[in-house]
PDB file of N, CA and C in Angstrom:
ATOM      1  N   UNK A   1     -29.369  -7.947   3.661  1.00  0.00           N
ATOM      2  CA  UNK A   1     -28.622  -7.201   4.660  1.00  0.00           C
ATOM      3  C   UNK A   1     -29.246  -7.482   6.039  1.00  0.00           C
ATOM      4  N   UNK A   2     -28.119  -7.884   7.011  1.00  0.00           N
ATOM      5  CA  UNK A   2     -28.979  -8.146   8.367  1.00  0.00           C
ATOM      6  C   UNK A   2     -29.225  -6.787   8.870  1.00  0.00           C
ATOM      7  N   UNK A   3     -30.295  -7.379   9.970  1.00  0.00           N
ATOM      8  CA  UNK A   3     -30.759  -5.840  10.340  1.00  0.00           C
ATOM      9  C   UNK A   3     -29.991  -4.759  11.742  1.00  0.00           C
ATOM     10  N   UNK A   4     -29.205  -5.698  11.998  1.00  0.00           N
ATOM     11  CA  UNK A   4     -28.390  -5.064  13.190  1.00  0.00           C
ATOM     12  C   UNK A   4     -27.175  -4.434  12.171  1.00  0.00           C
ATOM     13  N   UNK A   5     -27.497  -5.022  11.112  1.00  0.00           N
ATOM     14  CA  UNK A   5     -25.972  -3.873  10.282  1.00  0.00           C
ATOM     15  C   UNK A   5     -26.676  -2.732   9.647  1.00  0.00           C
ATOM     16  N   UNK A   6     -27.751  -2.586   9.529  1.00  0.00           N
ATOM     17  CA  UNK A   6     -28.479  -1.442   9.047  1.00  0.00           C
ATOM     18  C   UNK A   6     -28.258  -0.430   9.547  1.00  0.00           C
ATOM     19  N   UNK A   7     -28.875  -0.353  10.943  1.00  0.00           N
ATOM     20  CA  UNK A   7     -28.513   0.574  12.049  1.00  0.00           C
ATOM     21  C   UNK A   7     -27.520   0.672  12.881  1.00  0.00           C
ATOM     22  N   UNK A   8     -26.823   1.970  12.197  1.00  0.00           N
ATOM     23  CA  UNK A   8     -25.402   2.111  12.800  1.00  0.00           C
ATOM     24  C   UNK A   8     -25.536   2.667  14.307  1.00  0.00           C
ATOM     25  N   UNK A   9     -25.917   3.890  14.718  1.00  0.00           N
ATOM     26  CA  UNK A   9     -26.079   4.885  16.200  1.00  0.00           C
ATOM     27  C   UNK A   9     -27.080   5.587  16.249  1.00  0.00           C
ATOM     28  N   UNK A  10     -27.700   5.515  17.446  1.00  0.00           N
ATOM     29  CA  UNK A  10     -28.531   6.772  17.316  1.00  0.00           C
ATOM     30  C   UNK A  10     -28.054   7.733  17.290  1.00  0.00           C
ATOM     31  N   UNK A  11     -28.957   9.255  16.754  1.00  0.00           N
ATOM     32  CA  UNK A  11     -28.780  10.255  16.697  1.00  0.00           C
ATOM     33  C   UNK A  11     -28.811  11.231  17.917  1.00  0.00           C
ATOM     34  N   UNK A  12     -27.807  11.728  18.652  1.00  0.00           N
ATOM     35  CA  UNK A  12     -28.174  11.940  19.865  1.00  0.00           C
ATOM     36  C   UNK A  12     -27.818  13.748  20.052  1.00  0.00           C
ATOM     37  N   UNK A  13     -28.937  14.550  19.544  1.00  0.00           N
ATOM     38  CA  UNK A  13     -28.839  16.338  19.724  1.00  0.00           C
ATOM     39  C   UNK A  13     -30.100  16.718  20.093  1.00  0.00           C
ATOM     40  N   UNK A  14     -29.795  18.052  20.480  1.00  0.00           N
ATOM     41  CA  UNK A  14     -30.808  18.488  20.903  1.00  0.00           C
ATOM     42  C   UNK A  14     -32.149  18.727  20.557  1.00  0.00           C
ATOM     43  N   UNK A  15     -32.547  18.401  19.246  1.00  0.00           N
ATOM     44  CA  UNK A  15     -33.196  18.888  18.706  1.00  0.00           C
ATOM     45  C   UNK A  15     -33.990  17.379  18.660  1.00  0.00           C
ATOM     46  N   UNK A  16     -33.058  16.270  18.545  1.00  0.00           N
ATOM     47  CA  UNK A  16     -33.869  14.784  18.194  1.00  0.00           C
ATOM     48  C   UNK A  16     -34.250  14.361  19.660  1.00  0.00           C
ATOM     49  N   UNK A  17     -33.478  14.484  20.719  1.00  0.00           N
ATOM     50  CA  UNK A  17     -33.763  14.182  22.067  1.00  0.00           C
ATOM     51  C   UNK A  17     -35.366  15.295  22.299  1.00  0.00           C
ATOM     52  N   UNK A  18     -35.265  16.498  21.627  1.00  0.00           N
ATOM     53  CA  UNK A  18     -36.235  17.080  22.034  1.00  0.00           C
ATOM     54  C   UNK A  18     -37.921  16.111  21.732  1.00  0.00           C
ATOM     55  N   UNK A  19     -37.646  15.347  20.266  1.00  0.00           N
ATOM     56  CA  UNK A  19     -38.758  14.830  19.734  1.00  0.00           C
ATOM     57  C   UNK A  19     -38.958  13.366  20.473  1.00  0.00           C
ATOM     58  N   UNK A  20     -38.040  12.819  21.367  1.00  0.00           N
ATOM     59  CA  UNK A  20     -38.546  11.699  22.139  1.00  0.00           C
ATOM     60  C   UNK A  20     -39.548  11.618  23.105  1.00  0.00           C
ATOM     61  N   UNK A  21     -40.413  12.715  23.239  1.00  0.00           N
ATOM     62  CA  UNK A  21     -41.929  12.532  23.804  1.00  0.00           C
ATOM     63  C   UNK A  21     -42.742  12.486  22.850  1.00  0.00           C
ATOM     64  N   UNK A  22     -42.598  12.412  21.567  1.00  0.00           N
ATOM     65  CA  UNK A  22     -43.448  12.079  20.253  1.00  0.00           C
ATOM     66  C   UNK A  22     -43.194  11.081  19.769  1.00  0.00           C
ATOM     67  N   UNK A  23     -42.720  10.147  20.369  1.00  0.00           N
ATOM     68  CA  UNK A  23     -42.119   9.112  19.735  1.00  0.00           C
ATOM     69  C   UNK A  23     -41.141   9.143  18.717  1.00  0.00           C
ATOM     70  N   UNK A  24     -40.416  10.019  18.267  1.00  0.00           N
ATOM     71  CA  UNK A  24     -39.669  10.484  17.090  1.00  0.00           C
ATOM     72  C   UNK A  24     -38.543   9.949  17.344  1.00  0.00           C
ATOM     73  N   UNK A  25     -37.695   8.850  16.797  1.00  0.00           N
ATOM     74  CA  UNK A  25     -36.744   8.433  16.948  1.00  0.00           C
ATOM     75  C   UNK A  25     -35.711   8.599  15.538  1.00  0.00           C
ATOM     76  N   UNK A  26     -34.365   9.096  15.760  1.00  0.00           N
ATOM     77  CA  UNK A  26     -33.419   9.983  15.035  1.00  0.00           C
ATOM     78  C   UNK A  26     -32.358   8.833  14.849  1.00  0.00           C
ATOM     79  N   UNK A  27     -31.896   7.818  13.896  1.00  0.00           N
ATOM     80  CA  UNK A  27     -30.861   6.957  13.771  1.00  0.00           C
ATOM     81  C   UNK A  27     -30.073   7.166  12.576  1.00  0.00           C
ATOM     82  N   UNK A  28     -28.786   6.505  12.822  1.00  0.00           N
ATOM     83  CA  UNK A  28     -28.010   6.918  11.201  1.00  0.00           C
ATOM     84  C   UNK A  28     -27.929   5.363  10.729  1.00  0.00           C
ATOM     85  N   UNK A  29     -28.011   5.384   9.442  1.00  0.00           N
ATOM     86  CA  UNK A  29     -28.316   3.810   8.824  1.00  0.00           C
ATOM     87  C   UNK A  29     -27.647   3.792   8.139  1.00  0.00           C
ATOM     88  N   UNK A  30     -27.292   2.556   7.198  1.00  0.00           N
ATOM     89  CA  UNK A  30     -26.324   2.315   5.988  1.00  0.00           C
ATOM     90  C   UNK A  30     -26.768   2.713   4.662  1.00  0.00           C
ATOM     91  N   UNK A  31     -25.585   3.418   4.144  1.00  0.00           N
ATOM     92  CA  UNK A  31     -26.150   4.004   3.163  1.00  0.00           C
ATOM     93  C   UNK A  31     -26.857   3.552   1.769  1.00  0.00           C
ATOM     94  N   UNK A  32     -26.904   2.008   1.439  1.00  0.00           N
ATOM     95  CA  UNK A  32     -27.216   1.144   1.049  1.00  0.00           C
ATOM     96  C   UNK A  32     -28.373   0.505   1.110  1.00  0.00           C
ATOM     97  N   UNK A  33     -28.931   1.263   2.524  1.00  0.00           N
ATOM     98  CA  UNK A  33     -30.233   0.324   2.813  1.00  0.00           C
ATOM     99  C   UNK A  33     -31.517   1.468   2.227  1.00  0.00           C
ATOM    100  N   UNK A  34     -32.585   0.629   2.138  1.00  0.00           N
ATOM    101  CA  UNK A  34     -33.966   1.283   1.435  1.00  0.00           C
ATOM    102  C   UNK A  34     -34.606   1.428   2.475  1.00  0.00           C
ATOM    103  N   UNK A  35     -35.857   2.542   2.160  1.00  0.00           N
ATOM    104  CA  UNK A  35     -36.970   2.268   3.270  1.00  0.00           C
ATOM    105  C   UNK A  35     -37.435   1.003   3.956  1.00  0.00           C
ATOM    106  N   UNK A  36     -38.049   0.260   3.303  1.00  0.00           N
ATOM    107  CA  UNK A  36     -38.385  -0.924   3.737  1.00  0.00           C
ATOM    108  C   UNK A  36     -37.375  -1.628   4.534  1.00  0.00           C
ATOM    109  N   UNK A  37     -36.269  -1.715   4.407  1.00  0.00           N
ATOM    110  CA  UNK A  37     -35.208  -2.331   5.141  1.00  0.00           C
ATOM    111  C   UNK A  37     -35.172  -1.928   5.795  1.00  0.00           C
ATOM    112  N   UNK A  38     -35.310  -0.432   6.334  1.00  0.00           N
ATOM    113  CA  UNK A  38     -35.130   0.176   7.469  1.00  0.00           C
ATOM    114  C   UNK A  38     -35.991  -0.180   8.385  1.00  0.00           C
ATOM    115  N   UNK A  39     -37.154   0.224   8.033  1.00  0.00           N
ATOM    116  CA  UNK A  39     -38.248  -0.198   8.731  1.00  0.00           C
ATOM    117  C   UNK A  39     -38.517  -1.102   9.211  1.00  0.00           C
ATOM    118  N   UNK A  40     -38.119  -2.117   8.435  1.00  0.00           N
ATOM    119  CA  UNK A  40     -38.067  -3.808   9.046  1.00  0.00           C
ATOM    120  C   UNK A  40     -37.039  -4.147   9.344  1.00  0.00           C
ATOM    121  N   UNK A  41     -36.369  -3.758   9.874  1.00  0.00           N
ATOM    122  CA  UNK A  41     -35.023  -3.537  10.673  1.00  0.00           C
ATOM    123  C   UNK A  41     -35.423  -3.170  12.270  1.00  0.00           C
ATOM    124  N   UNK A  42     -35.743  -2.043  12.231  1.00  0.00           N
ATOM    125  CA  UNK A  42     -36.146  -1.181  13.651  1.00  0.00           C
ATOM    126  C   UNK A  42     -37.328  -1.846  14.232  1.00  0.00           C
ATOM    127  N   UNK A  43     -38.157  -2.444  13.066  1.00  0.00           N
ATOM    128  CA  UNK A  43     -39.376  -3.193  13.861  1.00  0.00           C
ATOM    129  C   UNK A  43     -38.562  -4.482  14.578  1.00  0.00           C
ATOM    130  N   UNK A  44     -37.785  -5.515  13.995  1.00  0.00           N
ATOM    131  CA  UNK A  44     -37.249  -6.310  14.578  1.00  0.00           C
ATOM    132  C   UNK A  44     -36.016  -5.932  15.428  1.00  0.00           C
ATOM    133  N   UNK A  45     -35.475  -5.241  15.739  1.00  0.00           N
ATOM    134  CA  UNK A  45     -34.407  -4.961  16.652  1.00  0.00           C
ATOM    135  C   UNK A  45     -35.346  -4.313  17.831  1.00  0.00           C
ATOM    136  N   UNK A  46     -35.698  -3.155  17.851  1.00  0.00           N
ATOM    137  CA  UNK A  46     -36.358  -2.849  18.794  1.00  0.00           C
ATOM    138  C   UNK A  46     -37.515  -3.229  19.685  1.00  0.00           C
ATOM    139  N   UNK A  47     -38.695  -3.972  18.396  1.00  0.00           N
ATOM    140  CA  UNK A  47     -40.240  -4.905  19.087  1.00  0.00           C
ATOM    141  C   UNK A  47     -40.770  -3.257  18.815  1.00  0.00           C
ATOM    142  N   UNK A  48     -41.271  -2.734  18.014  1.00  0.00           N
ATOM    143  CA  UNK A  48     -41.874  -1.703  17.602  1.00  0.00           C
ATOM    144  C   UNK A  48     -42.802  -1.403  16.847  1.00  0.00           C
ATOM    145  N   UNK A  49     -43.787  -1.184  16.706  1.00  0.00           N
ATOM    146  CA  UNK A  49     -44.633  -0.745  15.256  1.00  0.00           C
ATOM    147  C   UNK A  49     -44.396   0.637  14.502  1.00  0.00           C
ATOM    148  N   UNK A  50     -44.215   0.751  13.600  1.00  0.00           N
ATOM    149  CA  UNK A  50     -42.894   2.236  12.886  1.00  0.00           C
ATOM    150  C   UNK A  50     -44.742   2.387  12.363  1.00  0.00           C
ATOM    151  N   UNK A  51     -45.070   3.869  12.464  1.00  0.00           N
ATOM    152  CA  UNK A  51     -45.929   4.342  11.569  1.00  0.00           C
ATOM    153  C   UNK A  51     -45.515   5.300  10.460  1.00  0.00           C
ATOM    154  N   UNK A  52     -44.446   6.470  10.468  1.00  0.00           N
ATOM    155  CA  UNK A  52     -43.500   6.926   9.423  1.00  0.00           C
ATOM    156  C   UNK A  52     -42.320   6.596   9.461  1.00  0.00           C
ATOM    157  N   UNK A  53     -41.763   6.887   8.686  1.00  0.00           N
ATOM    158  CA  UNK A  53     -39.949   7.092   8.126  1.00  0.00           C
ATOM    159  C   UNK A  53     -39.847   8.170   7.236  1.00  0.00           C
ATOM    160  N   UNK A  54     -39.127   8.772   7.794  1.00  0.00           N
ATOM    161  CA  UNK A  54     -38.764   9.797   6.359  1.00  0.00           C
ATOM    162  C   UNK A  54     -36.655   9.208   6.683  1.00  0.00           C
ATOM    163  N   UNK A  55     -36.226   9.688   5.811  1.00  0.00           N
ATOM    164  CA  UNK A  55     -34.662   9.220   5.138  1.00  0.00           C
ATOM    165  C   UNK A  55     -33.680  10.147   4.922  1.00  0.00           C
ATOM    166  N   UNK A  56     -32.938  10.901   5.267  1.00  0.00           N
ATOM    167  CA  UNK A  56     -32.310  11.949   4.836  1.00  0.00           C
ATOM    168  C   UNK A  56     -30.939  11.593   3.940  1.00  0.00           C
ATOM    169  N   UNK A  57     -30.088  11.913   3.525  1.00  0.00           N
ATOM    170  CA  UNK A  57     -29.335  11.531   3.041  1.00  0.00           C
ATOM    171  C   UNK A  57     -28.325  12.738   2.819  1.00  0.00           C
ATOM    172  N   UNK A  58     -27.188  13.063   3.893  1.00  0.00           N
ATOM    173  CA  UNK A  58     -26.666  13.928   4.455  1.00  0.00           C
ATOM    174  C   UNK A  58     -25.338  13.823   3.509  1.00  0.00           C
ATOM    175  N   UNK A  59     -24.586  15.082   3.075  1.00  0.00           N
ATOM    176  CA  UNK A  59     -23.589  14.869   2.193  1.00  0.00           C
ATOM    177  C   UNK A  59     -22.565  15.221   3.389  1.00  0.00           C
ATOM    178  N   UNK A  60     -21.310  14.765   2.742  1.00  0.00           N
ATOM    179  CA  UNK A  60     -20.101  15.096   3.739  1.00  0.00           C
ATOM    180  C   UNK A  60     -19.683  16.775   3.714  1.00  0.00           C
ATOM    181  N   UNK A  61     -19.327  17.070   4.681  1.00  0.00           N
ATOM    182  CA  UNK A  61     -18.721  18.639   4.914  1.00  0.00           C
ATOM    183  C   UNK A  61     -17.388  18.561   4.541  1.00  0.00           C
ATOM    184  N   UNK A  62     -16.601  19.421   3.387  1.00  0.00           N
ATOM    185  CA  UNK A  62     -15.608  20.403   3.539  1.00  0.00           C
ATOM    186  C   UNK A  62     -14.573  20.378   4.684  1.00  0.00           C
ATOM    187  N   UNK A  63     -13.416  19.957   4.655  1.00  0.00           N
ATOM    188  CA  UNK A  63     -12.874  19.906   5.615  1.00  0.00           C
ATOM    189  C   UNK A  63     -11.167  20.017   5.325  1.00  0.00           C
ATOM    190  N   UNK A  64     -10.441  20.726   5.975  1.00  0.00           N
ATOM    191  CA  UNK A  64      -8.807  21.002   5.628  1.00  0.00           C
ATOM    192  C   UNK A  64      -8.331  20.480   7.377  1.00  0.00           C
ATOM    193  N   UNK A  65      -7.013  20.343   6.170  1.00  0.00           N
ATOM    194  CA  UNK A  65      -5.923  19.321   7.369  1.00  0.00           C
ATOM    195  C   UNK A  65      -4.888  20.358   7.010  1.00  0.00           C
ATOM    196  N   UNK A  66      -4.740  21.132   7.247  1.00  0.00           N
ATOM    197  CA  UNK A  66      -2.844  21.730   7.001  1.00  0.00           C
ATOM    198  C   UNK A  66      -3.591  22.155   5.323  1.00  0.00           C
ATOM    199  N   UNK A  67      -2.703  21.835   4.550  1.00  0.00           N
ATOM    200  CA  UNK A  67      -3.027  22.097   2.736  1.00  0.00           C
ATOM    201  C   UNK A  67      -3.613  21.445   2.648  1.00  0.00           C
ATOM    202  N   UNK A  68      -3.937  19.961   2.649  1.00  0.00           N
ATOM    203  CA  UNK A  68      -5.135  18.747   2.376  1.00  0.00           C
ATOM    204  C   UNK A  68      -6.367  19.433   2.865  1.00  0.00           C
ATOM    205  N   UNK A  69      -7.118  19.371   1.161  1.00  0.00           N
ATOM    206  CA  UNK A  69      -8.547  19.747   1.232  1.00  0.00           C
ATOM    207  C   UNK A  69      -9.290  18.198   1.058  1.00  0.00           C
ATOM    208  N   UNK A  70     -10.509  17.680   2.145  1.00  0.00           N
ATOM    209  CA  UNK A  70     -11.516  16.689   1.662  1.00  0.00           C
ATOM    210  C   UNK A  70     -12.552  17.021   2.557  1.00  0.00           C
ATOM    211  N   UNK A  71     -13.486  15.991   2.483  1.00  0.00           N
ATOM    212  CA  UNK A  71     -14.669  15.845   2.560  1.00  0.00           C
ATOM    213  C   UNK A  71     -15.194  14.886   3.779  1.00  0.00           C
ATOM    214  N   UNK A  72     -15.838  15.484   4.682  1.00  0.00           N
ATOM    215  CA  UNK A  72     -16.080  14.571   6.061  1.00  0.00           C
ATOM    216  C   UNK A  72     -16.899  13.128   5.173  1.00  0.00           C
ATOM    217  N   UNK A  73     -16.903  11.968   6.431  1.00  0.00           N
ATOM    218  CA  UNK A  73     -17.901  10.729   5.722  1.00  0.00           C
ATOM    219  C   UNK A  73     -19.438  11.101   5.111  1.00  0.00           C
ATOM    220  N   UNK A  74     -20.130  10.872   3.890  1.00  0.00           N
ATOM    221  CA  UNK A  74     -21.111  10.851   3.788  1.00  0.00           C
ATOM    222  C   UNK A  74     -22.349   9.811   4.782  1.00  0.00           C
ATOM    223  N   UNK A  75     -23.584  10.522   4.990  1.00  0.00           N
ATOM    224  CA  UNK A  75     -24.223   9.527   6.070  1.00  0.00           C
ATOM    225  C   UNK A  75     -25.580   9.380   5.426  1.00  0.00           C
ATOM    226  N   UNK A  76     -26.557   8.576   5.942  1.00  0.00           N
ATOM    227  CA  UNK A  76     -28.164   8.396   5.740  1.00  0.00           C
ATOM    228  C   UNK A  76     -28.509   8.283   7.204  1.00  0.00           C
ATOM    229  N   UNK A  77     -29.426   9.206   7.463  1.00  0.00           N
ATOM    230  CA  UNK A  77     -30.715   9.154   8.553  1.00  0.00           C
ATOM    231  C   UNK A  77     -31.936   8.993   8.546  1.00  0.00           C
ATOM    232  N   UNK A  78     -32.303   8.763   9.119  1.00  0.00           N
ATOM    233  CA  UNK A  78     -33.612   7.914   9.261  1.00  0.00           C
ATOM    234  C   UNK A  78     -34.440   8.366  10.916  1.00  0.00           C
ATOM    235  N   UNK A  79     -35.711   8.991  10.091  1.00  0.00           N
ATOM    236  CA  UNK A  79     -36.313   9.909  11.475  1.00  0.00           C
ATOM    237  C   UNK A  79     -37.437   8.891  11.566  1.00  0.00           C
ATOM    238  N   UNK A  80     -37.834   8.269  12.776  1.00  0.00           N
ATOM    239  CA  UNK A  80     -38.458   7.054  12.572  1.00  0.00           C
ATOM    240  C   UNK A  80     -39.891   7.434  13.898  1.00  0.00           C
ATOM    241  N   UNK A  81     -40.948   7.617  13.277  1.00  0.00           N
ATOM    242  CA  UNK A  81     -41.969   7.378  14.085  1.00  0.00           C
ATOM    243  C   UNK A  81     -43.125   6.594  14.424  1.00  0.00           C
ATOM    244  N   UNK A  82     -43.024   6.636  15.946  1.00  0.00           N
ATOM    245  CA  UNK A  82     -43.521   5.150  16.572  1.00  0.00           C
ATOM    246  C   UNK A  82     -44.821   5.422  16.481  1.00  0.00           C
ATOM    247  N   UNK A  83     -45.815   3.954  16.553  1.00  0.00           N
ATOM    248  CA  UNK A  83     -47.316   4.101  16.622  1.00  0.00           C
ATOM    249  C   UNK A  83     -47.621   4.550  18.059  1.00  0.00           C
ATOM    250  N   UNK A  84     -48.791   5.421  18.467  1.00  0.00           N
ATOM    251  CA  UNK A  84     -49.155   5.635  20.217  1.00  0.00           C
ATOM    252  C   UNK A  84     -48.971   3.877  20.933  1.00  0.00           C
ATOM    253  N   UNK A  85     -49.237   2.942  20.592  1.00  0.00           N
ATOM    254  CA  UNK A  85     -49.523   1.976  21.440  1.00  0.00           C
ATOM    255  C   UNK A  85     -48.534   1.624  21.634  1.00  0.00           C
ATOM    256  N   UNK A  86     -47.134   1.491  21.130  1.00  0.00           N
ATOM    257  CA  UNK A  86     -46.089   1.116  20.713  1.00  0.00           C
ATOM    258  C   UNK A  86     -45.654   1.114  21.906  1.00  0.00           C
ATOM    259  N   UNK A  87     -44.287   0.509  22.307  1.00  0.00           N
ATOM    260  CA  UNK A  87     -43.431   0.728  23.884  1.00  0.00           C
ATOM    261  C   UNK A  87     -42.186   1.897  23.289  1.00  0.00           C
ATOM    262  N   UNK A  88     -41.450   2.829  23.992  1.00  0.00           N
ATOM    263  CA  UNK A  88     -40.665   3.429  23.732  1.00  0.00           C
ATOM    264  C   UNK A  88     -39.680   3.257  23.591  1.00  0.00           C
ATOM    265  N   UNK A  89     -38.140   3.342  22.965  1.00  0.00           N
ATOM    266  CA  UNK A  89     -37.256   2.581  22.623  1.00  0.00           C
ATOM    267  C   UNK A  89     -36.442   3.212  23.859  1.00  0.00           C
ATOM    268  N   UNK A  90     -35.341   2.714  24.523  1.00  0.00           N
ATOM    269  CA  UNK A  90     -34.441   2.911  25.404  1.00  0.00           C
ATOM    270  C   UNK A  90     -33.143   3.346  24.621  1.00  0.00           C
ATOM    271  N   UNK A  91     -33.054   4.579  24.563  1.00  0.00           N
ATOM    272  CA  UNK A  91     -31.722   5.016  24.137  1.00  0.00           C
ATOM    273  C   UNK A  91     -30.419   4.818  25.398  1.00  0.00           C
ATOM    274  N   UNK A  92     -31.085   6.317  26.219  1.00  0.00           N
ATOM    275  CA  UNK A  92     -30.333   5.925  27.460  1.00  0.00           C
ATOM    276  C   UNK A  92     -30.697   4.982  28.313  1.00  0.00           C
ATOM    277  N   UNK A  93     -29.680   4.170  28.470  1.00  0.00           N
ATOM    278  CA  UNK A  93     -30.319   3.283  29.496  1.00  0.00           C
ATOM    279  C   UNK A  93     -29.795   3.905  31.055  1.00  0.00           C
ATOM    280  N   UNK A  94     -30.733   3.966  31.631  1.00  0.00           N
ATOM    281  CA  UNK A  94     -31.607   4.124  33.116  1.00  0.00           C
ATOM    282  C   UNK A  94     -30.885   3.168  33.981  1.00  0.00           C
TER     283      UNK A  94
END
């Protein structure tokens, strides 16, 4: 799997923007991909050294249309933290 298809968007709320002075970076990935892929993904797209990953794996929400009952898209996230020496990734660009 290439690594620009891994990583779909960053994660962009309040709570993950809050952790970008810790280096804590919040992305949604393919649901297909493993740790390691991830990781070596973000190291080569970004120029990064990843010291954790943790992975979430988010189920779809409940959702009605009129009588049609389904289920929003299922997703995988990926909370990704940088080493101190590391450069910071540019979400917004400036």
């Amino acid at each position: 799997m290439e690594s620009h298809k891994i990583i779909l968007k960053p994660v962009i709320t309040e709570a993950s923007t809050a952790e970008l002075d810790n280096k804590r970076y919040t992305f949604d990935v393919d649901t297909r991909a493993t740790k390691p892929q991830i990781k070596k993904a973000i190291e080569e797209v970004f120029d990064v050294k990843v010291v954790k990953l943790n992975v979430i794996n988010v189920k779809g929400k409940p959702k009605r249309m009129g009588r049609y009952n389904g289920y929003t898209k299922k997703r995988r996230k990926a909370i990704v933290t940088l080493s101190a020496d590391s450069k910071a990734i540019k979400i917004f660009e400036e």
